[in-house]
C-alpha atoms as a PDB file:
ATOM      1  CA  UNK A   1       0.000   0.000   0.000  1.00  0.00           C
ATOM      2  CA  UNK A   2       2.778   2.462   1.146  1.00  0.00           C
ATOM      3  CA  UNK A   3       5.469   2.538  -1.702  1.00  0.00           C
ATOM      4  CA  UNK A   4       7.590   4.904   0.079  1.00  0.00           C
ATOM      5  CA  UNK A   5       8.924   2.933   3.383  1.00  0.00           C
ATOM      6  CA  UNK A   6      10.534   6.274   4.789  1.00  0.00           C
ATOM      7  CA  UNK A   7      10.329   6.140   8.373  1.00  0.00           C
ATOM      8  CA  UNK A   8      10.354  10.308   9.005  1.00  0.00           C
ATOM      9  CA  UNK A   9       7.635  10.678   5.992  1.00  0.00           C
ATOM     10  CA  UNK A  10       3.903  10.633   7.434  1.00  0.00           C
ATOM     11  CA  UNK A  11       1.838   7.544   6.432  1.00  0.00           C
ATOM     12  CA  UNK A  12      -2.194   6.690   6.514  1.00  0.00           C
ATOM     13  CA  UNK A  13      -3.987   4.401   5.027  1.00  0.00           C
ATOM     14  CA  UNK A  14      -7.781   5.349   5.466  1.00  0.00           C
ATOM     15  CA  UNK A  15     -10.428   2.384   4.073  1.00  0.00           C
ATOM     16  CA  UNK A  16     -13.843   1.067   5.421  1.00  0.00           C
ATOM     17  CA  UNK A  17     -13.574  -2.609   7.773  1.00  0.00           C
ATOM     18  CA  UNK A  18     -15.327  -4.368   4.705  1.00  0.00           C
ATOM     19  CA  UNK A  19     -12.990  -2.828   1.808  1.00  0.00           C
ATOM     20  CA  UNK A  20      -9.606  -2.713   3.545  1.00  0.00           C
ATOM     21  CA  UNK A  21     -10.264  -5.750   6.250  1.00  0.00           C
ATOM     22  CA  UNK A  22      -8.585  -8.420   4.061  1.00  0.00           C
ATOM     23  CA  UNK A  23      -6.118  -9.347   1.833  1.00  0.00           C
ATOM     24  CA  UNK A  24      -3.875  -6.472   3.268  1.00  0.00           C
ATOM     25  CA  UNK A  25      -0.198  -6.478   5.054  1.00  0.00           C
ATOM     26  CA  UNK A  26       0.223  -3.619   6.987  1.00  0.00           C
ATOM     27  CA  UNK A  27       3.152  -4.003   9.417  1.00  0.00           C
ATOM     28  CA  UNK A  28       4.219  -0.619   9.104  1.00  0.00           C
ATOM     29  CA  UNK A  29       1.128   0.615  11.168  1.00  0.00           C
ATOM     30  CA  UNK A  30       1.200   0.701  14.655  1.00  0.00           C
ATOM     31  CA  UNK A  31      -1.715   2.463  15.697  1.00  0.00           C
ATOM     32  CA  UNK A  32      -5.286   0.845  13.930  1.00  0.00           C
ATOM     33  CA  UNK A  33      -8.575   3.453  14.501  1.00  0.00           C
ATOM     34  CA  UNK A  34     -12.093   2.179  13.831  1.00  0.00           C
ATOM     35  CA  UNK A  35     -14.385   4.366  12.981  1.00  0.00           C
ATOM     36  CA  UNK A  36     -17.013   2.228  11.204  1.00  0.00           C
ATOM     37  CA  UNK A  37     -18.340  -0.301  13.866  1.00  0.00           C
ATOM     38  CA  UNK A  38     -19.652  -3.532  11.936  1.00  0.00           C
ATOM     39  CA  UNK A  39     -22.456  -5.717  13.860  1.00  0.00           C
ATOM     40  CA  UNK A  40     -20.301  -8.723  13.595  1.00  0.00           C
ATOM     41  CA  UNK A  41     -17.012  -8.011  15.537  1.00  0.00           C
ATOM     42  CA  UNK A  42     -15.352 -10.998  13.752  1.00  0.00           C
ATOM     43  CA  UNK A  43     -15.041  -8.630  10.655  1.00  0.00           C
ATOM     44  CA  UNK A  44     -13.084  -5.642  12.947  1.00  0.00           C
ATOM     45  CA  UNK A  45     -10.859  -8.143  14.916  1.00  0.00           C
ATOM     46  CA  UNK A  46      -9.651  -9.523  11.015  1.00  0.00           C
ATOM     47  CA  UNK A  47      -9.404  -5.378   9.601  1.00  0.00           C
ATOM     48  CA  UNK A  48      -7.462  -5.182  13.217  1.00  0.00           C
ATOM     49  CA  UNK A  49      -5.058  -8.876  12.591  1.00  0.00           C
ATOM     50  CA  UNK A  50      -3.852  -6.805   9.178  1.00  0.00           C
ATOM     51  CA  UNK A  51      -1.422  -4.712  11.117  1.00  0.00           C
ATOM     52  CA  UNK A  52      -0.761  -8.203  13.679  1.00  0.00           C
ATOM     53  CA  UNK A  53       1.025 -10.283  11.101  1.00  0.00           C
ATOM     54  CA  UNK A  54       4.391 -11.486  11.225  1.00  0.00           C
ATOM     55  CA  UNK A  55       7.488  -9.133  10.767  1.00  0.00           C
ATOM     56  CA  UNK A  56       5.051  -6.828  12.753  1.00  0.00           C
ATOM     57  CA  UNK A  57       7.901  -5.392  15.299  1.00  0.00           C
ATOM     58  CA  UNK A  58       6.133  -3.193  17.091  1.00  0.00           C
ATOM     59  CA  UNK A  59       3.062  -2.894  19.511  1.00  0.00           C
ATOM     60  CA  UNK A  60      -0.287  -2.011  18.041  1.00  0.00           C
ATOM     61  CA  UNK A  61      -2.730   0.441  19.473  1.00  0.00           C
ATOM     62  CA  UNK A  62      -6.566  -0.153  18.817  1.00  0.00           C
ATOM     63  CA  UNK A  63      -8.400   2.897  18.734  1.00  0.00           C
ATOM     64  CA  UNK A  64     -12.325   2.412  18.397  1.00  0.00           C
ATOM     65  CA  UNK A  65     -14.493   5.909  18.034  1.00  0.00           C
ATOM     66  CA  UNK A  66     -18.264   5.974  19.267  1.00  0.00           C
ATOM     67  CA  UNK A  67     -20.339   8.656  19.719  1.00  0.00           C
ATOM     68  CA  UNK A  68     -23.449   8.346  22.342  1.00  0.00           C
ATOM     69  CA  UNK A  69     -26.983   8.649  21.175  1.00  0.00           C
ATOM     70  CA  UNK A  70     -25.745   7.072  18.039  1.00  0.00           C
ATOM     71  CA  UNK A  71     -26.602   3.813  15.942  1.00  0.00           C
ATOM     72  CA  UNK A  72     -22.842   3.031  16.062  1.00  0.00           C
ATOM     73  CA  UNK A  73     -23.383   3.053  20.122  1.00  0.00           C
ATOM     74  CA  UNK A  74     -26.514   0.213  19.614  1.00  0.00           C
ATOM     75  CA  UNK A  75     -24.160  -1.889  17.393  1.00  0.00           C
ATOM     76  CA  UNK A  76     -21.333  -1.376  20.169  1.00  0.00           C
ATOM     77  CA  UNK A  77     -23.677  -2.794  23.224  1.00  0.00           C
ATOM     78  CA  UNK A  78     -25.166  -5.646  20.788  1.00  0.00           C
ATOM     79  CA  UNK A  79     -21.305  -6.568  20.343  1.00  0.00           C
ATOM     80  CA  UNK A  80     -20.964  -6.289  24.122  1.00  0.00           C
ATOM     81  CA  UNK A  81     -23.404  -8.700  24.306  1.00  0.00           C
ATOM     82  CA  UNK A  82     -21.721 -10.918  22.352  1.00  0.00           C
ATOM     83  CA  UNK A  83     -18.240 -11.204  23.348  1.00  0.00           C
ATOM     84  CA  UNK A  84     -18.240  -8.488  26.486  1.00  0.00           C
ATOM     85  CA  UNK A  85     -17.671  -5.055  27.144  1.00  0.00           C
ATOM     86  CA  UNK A  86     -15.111  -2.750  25.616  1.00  0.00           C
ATOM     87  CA  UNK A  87     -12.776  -0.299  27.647  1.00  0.00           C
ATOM     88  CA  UNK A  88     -13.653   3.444  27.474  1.00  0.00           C
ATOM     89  CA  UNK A  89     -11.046   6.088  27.600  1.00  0.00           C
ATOM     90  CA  UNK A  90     -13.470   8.249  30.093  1.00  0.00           C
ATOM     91  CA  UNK A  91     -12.850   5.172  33.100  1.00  0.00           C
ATOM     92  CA  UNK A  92     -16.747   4.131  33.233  1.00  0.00           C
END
């Protein structure tokens, strides 16, 4: 994805769960943001494994984004429900 491997040069590679979730080698990132919660968190945990693969050297930070009131907060507690709750970055 990244043809220039320059270490000082900034990188991102922005694509939806569904279009970027497979197929892909990213061990250059180190930090992995959702912002498109899918109802079936089998699909973000495989979007998430393409920065986990080997020659990864580095730790990987999961970032997901969810805004209250939202339908991307009733897909996040219908996950919870299915595999258990999520840390928030507010500490409830």
């Amino acid at each position: 994805v990244f043809q220039n491997n320059d270490e000082l040069s900034p990188r991102l590679f922005l694509s939806s769960l569904k279009a970027g979730g497979v197929g892909l080698t990213l061990t250059n990132a180190d930090y992995v943001f959702h912002y498109d919660p899918w109802w079936n968190p089998q699909v973000e945990n495989q979007a998430t494994d393409r920065a986990h693969r080997m020659g990864q050297d580095k730790t990987v930070f999961v970032y997901r984004f969810l805004t209250r009131g939202t339908v991307e907060e009733h897909v996040a507690r219908l996950k919870e429900k299915k595999v258990g709750p999520v840390c928030q970055s507010d500490g409830r």
